[in-house]
PDB file of N, CA and C in Angstrom:
ATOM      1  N   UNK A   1       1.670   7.059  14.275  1.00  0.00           N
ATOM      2  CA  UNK A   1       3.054   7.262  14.592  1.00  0.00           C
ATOM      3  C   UNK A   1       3.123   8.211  15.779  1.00  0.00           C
ATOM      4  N   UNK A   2       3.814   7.955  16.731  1.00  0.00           N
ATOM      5  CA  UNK A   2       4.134   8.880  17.673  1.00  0.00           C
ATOM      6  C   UNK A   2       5.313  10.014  17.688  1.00  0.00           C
ATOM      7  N   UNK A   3       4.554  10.797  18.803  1.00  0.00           N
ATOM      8  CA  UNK A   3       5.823  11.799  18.592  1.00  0.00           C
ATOM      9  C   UNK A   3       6.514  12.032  19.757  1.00  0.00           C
ATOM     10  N   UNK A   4       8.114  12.072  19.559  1.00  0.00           N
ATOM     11  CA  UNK A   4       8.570  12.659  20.726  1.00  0.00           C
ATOM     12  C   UNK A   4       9.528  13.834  20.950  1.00  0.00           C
ATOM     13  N   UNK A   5       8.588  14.744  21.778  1.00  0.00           N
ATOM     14  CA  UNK A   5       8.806  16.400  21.789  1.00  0.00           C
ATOM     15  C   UNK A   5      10.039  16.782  21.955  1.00  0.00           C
ATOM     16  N   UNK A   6      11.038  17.079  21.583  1.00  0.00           N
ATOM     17  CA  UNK A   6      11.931  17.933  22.206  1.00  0.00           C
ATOM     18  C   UNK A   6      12.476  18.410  23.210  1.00  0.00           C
ATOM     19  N   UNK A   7      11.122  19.280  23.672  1.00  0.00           N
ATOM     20  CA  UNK A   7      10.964  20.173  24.439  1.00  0.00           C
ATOM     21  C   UNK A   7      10.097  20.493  25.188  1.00  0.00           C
ATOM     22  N   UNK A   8       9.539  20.954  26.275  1.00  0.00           N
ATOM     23  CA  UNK A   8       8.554  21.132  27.286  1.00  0.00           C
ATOM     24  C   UNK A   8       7.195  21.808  26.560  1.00  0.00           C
ATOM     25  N   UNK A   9       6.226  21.304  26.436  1.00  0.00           N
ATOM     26  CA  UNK A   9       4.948  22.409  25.912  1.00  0.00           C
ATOM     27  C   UNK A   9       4.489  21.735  24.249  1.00  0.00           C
ATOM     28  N   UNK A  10       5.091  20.963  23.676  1.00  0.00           N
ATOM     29  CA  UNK A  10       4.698  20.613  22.556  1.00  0.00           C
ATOM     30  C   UNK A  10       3.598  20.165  22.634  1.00  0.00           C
ATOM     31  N   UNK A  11       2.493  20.475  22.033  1.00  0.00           N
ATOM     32  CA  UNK A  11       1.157  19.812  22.051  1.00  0.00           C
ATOM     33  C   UNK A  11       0.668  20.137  20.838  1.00  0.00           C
ATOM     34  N   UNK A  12       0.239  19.324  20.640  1.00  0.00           N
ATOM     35  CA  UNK A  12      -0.763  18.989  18.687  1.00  0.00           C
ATOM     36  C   UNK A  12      -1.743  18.156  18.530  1.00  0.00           C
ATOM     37  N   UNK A  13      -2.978  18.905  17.841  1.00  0.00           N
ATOM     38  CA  UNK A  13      -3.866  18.186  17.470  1.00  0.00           C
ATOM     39  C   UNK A  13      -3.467  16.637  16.863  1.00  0.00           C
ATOM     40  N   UNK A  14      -3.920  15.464  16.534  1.00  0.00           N
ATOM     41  CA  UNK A  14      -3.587  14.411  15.771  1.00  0.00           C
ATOM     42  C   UNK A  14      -4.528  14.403  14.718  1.00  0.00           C
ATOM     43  N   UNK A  15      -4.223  14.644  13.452  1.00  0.00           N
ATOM     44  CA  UNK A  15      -5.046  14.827  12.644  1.00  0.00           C
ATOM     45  C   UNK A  15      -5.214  14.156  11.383  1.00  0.00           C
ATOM     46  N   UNK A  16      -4.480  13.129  11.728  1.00  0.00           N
ATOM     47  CA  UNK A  16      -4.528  12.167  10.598  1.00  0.00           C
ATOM     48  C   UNK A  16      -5.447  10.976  11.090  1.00  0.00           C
ATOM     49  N   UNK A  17      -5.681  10.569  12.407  1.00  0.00           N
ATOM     50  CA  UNK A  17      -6.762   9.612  12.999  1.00  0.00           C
ATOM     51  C   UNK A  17      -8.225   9.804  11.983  1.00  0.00           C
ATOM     52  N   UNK A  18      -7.874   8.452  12.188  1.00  0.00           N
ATOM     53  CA  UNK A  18      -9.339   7.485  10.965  1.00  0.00           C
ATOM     54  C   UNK A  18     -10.518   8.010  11.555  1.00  0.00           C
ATOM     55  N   UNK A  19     -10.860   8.537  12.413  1.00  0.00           N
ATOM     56  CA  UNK A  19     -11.737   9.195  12.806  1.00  0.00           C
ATOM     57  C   UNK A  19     -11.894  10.107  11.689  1.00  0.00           C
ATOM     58  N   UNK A  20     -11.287  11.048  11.228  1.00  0.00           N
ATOM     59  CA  UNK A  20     -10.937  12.342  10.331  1.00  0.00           C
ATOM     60  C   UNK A  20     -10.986  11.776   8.578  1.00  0.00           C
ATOM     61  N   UNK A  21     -11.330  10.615   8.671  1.00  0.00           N
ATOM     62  CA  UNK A  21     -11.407  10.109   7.003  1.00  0.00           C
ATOM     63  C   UNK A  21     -12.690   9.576   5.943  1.00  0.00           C
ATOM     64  N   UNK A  22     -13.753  10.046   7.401  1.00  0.00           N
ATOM     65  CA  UNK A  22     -15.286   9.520   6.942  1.00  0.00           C
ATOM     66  C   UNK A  22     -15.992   8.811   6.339  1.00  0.00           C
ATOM     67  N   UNK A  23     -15.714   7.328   7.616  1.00  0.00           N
ATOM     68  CA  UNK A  23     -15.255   5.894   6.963  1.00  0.00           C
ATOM     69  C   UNK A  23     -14.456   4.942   6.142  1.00  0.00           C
ATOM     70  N   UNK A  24     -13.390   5.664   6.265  1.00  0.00           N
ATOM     71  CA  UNK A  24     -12.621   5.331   5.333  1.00  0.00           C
ATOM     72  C   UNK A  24     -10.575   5.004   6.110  1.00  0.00           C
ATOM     73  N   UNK A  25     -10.118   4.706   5.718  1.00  0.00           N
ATOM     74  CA  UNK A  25      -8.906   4.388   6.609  1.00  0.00           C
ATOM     75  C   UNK A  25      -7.485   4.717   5.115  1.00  0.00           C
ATOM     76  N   UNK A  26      -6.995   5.128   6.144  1.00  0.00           N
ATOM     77  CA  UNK A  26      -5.434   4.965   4.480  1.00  0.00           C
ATOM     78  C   UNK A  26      -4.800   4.271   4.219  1.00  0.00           C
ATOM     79  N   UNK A  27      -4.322   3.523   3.730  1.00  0.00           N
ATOM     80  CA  UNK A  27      -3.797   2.400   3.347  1.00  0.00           C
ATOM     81  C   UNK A  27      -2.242   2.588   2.560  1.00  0.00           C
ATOM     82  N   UNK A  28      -1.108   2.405   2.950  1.00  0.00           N
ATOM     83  CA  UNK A  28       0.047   2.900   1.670  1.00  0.00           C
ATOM     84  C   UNK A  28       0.327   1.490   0.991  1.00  0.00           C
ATOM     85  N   UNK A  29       0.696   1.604  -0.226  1.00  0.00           N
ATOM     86  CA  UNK A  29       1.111   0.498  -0.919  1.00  0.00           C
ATOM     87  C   UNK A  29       2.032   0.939  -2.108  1.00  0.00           C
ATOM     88  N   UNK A  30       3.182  -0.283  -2.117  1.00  0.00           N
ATOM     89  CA  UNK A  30       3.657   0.052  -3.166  1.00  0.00           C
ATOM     90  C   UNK A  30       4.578  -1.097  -3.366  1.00  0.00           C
ATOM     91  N   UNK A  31       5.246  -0.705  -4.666  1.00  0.00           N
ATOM     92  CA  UNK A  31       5.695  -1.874  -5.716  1.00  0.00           C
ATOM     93  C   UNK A  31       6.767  -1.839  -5.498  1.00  0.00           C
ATOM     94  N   UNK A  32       7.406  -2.769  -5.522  1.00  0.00           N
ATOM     95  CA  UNK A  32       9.081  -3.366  -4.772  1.00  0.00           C
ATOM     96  C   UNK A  32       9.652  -3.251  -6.342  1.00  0.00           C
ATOM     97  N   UNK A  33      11.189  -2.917  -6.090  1.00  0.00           N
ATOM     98  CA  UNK A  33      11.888  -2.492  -6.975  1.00  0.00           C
ATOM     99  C   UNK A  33      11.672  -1.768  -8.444  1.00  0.00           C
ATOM    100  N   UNK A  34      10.883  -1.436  -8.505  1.00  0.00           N
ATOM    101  CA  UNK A  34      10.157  -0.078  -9.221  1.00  0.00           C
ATOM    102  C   UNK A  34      10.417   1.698  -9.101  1.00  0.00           C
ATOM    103  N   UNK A  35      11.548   2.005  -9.165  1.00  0.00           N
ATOM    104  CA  UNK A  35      11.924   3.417  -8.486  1.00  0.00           C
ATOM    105  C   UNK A  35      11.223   4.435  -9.328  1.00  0.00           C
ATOM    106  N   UNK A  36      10.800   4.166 -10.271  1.00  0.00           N
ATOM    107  CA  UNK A  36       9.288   4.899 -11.057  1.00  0.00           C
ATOM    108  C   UNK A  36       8.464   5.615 -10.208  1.00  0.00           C
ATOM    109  N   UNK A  37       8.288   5.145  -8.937  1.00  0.00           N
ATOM    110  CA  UNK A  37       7.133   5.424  -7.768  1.00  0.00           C
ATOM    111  C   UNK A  37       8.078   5.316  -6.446  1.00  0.00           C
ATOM    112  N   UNK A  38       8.917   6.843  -6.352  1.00  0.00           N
ATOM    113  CA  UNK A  38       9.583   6.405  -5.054  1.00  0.00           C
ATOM    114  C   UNK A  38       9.279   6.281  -4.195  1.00  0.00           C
ATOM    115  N   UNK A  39       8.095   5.918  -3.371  1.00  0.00           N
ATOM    116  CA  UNK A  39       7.169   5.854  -2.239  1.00  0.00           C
ATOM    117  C   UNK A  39       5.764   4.930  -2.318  1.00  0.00           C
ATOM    118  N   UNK A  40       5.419   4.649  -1.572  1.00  0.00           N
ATOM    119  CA  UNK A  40       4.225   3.790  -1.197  1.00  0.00           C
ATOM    120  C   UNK A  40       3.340   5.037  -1.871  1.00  0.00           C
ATOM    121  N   UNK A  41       2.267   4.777  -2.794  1.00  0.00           N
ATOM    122  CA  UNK A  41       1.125   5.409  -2.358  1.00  0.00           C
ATOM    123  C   UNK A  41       0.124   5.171  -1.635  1.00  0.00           C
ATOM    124  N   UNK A  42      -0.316   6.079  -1.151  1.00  0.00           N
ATOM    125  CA  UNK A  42      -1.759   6.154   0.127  1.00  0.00           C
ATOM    126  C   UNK A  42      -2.661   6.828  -0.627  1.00  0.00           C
ATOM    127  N   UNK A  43      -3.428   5.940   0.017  1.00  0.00           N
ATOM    128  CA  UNK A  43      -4.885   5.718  -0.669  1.00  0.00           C
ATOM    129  C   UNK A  43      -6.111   5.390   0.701  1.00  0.00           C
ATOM    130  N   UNK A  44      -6.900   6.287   0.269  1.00  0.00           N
ATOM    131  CA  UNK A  44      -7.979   5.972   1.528  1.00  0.00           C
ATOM    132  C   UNK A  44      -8.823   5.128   1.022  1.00  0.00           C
ATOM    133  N   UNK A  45      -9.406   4.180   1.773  1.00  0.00           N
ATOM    134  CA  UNK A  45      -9.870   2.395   1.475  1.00  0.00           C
ATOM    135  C   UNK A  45     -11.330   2.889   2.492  1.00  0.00           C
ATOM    136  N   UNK A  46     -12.493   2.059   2.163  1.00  0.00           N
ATOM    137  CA  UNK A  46     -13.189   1.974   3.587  1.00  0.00           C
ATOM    138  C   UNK A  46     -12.368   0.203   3.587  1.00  0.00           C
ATOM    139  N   UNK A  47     -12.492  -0.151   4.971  1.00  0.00           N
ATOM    140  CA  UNK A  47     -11.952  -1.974   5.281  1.00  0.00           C
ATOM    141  C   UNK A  47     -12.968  -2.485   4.922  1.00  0.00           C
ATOM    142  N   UNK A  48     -13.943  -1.942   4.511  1.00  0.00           N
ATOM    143  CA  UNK A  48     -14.912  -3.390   3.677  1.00  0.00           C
ATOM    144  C   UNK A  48     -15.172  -3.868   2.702  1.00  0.00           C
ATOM    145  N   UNK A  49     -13.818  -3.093   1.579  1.00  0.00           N
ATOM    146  CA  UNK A  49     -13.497  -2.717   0.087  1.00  0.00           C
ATOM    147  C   UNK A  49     -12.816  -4.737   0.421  1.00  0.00           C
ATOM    148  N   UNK A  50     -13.242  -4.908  -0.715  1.00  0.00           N
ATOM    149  CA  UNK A  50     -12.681  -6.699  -1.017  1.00  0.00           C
ATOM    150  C   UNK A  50     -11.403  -5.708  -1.410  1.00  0.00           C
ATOM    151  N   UNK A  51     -10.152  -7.153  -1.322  1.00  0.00           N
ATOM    152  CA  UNK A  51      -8.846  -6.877  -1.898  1.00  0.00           C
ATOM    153  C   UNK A  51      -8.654  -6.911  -3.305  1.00  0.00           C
ATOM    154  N   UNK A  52      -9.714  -8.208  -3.916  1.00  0.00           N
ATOM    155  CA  UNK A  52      -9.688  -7.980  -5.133  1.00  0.00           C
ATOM    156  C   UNK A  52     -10.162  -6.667  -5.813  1.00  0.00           C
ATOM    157  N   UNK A  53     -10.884  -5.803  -5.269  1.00  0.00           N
ATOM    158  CA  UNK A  53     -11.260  -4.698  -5.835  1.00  0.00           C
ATOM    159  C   UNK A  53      -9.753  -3.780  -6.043  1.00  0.00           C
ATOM    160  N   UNK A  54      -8.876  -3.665  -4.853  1.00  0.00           N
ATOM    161  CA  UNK A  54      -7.768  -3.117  -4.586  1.00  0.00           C
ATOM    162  C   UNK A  54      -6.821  -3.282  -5.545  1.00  0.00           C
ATOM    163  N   UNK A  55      -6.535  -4.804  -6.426  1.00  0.00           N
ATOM    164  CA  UNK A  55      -6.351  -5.240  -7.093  1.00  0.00           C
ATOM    165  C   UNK A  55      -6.600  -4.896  -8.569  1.00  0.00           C
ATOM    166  N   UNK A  56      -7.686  -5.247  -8.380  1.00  0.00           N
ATOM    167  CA  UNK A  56      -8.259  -5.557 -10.122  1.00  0.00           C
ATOM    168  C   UNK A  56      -8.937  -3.771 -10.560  1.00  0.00           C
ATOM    169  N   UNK A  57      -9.092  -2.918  -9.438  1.00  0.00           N
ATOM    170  CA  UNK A  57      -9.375  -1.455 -10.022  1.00  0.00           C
ATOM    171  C   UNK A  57      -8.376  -0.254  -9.736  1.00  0.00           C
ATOM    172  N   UNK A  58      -7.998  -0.280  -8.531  1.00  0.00           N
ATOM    173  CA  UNK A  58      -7.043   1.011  -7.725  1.00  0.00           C
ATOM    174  C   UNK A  58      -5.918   0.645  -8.098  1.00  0.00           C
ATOM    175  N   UNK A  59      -4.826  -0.443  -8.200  1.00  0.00           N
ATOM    176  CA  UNK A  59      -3.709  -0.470  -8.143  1.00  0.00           C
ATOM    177  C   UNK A  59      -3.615  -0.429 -10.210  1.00  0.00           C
ATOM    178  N   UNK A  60      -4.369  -0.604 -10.905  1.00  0.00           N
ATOM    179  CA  UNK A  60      -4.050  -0.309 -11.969  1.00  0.00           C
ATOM    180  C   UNK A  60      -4.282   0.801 -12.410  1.00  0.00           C
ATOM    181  N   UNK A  61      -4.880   2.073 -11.775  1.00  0.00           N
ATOM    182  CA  UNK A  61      -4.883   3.609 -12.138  1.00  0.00           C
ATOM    183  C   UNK A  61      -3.288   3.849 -11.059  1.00  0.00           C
ATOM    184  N   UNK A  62      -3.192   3.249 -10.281  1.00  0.00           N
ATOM    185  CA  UNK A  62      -1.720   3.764  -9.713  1.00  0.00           C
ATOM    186  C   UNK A  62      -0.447   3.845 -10.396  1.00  0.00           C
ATOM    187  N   UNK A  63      -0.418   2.352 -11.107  1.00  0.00           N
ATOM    188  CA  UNK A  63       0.932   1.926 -11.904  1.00  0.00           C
ATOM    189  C   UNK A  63       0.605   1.703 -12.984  1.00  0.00           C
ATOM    190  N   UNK A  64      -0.232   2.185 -13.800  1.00  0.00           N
ATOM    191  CA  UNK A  64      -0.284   1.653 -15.755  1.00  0.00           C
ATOM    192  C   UNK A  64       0.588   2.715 -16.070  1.00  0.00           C
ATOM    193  N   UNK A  65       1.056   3.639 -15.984  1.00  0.00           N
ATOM    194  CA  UNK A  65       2.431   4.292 -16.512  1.00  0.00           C
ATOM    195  C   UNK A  65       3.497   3.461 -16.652  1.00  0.00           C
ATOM    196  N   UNK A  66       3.880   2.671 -16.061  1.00  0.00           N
ATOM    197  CA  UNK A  66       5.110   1.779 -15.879  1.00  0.00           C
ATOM    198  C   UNK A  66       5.113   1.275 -16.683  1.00  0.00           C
ATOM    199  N   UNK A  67       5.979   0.808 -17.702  1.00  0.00           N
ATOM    200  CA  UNK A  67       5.835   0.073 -19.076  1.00  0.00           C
ATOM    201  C   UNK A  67       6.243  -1.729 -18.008  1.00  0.00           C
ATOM    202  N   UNK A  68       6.155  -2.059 -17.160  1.00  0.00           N
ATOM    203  CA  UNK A  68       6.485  -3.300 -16.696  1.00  0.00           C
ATOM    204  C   UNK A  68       4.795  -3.780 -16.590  1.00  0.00           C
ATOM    205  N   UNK A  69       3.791  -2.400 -16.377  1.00  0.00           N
ATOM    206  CA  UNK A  69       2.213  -3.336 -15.807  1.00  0.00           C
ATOM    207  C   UNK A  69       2.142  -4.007 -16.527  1.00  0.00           C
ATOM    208  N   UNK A  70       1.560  -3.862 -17.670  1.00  0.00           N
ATOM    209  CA  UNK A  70       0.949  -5.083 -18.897  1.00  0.00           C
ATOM    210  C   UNK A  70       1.174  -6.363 -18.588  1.00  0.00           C
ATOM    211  N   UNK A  71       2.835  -6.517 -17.944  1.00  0.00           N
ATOM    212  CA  UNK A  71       2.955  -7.848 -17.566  1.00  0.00           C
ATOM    213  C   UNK A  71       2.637  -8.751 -16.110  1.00  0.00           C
ATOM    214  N   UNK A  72       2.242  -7.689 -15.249  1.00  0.00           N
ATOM    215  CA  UNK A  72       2.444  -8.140 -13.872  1.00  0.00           C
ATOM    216  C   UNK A  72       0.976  -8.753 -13.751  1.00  0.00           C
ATOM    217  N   UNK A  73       1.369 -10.141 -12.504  1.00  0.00           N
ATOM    218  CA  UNK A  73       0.128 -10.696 -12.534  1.00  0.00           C
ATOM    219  C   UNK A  73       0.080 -10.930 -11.141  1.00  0.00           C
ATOM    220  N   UNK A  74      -1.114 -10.194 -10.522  1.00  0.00           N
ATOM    221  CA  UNK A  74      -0.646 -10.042  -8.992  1.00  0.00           C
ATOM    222  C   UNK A  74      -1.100 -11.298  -8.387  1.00  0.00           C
ATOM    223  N   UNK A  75      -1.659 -11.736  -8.515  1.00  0.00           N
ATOM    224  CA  UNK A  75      -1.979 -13.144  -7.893  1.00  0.00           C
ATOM    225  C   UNK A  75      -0.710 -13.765  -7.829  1.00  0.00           C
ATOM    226  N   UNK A  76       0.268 -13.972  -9.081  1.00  0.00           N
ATOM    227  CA  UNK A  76       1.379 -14.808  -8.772  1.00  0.00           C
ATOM    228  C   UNK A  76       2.263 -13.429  -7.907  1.00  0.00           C
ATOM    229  N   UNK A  77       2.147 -12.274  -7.792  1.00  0.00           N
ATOM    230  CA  UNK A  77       3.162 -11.388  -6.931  1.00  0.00           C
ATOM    231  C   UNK A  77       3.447 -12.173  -5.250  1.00  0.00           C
ATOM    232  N   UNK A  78       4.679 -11.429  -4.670  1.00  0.00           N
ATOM    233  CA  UNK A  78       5.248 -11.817  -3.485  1.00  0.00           C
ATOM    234  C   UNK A  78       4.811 -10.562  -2.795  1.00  0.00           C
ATOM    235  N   UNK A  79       3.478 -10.854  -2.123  1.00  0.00           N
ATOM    236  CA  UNK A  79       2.968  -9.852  -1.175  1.00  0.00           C
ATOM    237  C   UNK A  79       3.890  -9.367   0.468  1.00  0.00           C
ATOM    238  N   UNK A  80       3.654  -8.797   0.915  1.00  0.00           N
ATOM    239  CA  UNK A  80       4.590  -8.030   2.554  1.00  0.00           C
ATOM    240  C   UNK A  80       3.812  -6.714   3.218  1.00  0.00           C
ATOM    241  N   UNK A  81       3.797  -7.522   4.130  1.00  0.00           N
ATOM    242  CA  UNK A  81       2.763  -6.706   4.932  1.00  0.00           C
ATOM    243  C   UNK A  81       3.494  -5.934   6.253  1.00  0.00           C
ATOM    244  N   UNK A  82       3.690  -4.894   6.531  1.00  0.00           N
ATOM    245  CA  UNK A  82       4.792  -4.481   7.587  1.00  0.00           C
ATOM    246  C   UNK A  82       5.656  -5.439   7.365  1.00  0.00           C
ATOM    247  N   UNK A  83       6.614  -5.194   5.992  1.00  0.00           N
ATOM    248  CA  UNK A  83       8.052  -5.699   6.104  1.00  0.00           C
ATOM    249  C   UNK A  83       7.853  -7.775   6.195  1.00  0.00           C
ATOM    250  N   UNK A  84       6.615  -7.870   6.027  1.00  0.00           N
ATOM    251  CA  UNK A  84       6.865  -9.540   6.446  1.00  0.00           C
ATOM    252  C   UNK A  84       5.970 -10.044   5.363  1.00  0.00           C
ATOM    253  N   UNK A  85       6.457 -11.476   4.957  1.00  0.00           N
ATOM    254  CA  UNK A  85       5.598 -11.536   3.838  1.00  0.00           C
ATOM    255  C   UNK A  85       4.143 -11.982   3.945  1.00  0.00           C
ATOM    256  N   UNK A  86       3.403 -11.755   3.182  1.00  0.00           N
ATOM    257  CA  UNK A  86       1.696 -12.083   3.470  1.00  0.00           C
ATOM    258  C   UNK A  86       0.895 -12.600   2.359  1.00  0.00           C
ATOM    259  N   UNK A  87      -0.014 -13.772   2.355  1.00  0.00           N
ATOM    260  CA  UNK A  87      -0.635 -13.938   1.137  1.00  0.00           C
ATOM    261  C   UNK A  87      -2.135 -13.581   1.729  1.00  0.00           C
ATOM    262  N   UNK A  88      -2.356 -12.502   1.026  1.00  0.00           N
ATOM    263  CA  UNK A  88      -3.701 -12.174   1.264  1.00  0.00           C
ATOM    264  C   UNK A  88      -4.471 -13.040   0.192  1.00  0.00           C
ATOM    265  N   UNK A  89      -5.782 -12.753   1.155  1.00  0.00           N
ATOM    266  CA  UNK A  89      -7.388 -13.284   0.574  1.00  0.00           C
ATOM    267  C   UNK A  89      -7.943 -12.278   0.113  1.00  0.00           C
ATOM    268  N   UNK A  90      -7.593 -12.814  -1.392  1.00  0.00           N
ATOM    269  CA  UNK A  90      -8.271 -12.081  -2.661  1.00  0.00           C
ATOM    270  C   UNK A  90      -9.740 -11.355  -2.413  1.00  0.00           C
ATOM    271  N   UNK A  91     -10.539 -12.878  -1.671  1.00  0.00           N
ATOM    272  CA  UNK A  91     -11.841 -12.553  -1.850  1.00  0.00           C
ATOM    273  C   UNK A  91     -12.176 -11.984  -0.114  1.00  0.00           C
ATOM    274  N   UNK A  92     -11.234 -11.650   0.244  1.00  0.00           N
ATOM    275  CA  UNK A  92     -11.913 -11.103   2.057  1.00  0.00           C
ATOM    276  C   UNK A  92     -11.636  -9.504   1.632  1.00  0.00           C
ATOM    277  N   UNK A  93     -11.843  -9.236   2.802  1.00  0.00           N
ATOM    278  CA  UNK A  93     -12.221  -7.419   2.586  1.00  0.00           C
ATOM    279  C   UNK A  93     -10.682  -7.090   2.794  1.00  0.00           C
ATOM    280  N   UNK A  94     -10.569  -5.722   2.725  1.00  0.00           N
ATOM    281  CA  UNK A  94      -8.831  -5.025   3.251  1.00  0.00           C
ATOM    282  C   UNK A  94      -8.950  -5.136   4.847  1.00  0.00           C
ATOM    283  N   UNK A  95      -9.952  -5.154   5.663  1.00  0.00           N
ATOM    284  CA  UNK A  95      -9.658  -5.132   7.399  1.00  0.00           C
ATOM    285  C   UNK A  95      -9.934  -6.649   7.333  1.00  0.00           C
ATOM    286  N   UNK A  96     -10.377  -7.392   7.007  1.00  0.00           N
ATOM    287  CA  UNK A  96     -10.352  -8.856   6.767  1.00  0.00           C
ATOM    288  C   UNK A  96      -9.321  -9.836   6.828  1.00  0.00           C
ATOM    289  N   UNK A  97      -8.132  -8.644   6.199  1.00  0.00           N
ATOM    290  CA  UNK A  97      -7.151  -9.143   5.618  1.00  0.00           C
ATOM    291  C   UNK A  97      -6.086  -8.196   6.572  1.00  0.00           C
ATOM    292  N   UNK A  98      -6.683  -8.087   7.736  1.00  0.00           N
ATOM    293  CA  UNK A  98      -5.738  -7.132   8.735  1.00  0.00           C
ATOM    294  C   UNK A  98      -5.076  -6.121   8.739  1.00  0.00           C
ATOM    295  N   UNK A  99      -5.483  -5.288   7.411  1.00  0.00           N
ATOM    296  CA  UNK A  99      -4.953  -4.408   6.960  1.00  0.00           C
ATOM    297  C   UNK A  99      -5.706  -3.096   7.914  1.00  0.00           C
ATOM    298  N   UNK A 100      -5.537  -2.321   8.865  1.00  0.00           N
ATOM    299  CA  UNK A 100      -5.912  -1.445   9.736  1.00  0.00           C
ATOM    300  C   UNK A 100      -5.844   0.430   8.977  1.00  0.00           C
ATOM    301  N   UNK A 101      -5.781   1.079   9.519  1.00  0.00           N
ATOM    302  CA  UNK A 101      -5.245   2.527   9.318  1.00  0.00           C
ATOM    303  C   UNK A 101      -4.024   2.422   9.450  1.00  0.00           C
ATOM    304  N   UNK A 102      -3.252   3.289   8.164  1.00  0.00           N
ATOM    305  CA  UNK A 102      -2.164   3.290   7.801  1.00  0.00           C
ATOM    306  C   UNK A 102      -1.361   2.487   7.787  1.00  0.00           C
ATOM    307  N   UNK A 103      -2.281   1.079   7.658  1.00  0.00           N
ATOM    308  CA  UNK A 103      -0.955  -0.314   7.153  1.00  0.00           C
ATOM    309  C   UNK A 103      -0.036   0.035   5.901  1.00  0.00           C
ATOM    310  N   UNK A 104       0.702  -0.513   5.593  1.00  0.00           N
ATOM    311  CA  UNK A 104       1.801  -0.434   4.698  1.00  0.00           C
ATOM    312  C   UNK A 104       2.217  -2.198   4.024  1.00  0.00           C
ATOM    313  N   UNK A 105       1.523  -1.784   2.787  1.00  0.00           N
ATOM    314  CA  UNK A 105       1.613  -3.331   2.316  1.00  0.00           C
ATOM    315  C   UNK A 105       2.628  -2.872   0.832  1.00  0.00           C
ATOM    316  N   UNK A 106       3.828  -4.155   0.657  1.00  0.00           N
ATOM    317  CA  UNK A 106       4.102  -3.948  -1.063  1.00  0.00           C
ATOM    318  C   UNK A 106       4.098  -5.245  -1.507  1.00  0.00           C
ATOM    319  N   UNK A 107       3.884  -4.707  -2.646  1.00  0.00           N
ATOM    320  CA  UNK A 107       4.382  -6.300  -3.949  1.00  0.00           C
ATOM    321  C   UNK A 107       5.610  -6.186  -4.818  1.00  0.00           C
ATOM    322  N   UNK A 108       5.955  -7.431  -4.757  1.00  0.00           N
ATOM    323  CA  UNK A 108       7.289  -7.793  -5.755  1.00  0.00           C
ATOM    324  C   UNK A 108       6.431  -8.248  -6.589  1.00  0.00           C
ATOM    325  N   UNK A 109       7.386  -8.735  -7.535  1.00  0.00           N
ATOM    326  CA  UNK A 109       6.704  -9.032  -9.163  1.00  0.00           C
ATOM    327  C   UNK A 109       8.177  -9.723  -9.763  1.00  0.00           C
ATOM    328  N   UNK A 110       8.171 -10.824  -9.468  1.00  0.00           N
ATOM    329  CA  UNK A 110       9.573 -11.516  -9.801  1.00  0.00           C
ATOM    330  C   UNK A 110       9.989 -11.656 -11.271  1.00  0.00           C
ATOM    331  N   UNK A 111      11.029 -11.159 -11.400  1.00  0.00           N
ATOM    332  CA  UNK A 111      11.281 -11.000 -13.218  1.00  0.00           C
ATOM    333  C   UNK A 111      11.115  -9.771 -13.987  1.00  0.00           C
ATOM    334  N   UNK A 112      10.196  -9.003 -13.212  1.00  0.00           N
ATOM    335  CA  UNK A 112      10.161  -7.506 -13.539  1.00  0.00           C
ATOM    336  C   UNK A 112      10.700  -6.669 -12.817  1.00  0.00           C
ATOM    337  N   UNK A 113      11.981  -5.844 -13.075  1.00  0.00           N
ATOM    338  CA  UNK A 113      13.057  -5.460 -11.755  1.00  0.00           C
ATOM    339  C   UNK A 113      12.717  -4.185 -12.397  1.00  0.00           C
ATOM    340  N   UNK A 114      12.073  -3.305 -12.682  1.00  0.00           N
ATOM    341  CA  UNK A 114      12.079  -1.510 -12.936  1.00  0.00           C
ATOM    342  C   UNK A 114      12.829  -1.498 -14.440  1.00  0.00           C
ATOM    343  N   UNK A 115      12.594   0.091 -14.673  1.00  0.00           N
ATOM    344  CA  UNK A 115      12.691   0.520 -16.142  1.00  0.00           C
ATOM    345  C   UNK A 115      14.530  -0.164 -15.993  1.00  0.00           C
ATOM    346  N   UNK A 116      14.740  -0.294 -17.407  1.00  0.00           N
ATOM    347  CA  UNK A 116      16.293  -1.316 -17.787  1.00  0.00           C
ATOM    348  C   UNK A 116      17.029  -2.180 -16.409  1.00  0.00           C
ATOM    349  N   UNK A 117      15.820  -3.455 -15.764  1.00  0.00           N
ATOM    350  CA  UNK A 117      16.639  -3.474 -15.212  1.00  0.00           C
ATOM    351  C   UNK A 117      16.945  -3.257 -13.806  1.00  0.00           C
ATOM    352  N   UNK A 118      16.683  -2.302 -13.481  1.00  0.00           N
ATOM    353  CA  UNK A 118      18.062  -1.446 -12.270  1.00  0.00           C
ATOM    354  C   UNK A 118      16.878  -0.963 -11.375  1.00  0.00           C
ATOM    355  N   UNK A 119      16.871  -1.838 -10.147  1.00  0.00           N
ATOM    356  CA  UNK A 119      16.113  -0.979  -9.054  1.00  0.00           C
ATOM    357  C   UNK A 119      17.240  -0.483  -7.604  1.00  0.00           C
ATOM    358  N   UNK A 120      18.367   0.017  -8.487  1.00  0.00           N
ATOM    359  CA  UNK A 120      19.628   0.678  -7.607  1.00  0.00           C
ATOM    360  C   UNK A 120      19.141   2.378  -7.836  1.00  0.00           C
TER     361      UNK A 120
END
């Protein structure tokens, strides 16, 4: 993300560059209409992590609090990748699957709208 200064003299290290993550890149993700989790979580990935791993190990220590996981089945989920929709390859890696430093991917889960209901 860029920045734009104010004012004359602003200068700053950049210190979130994947350089600074020791092989590893961040990744945010998060679950569409679920206000349980008001934000994407980020998570540092190396890109040669398969998606199914992303899947089938990380995203279920993220969201098993939610009394909706038990039911969600991400394969049938409506994936979005910067805002657009995406069907990733299960079996390709996360940079495989164009996912870079600090992509921003979520899933819907059709039929499961958040606790009673209400993702207002």
């Amino acid at each position: 993300m860029s920045v734009i200064a104010l004012k004359e003299g602003y200068r700053g290290e950049i210190r979130d560059r994947v350089e600074n993550y020791r092989g590893r890149q961040l990744l945010f993700v998060g679950w569409e209409d679920h206000l349980m989790f008001c934000a994407p979580h980020c998570i540092p990935v190396e890109a040669a992590t398969p998606f199914r791993a992303l899947i089938d190990e990380m995203l279920p220590g993220m969201y098993a609090s939610h009394p909706d996981w038990r039911k969600v089945d991400l394969r049938a989920a409506e994936w979005f990748k910067s805002g657009q929709p995406f069907t990733p390859d299960f079996d390709a890696s996360i940079g495989e699957n164009g996912l870079g430093h600090k992509a921003v991917i979520r899933f819907r889960t059709p039929g499961l709208n958040g606790i009673g209901g209400s993702c207002s």
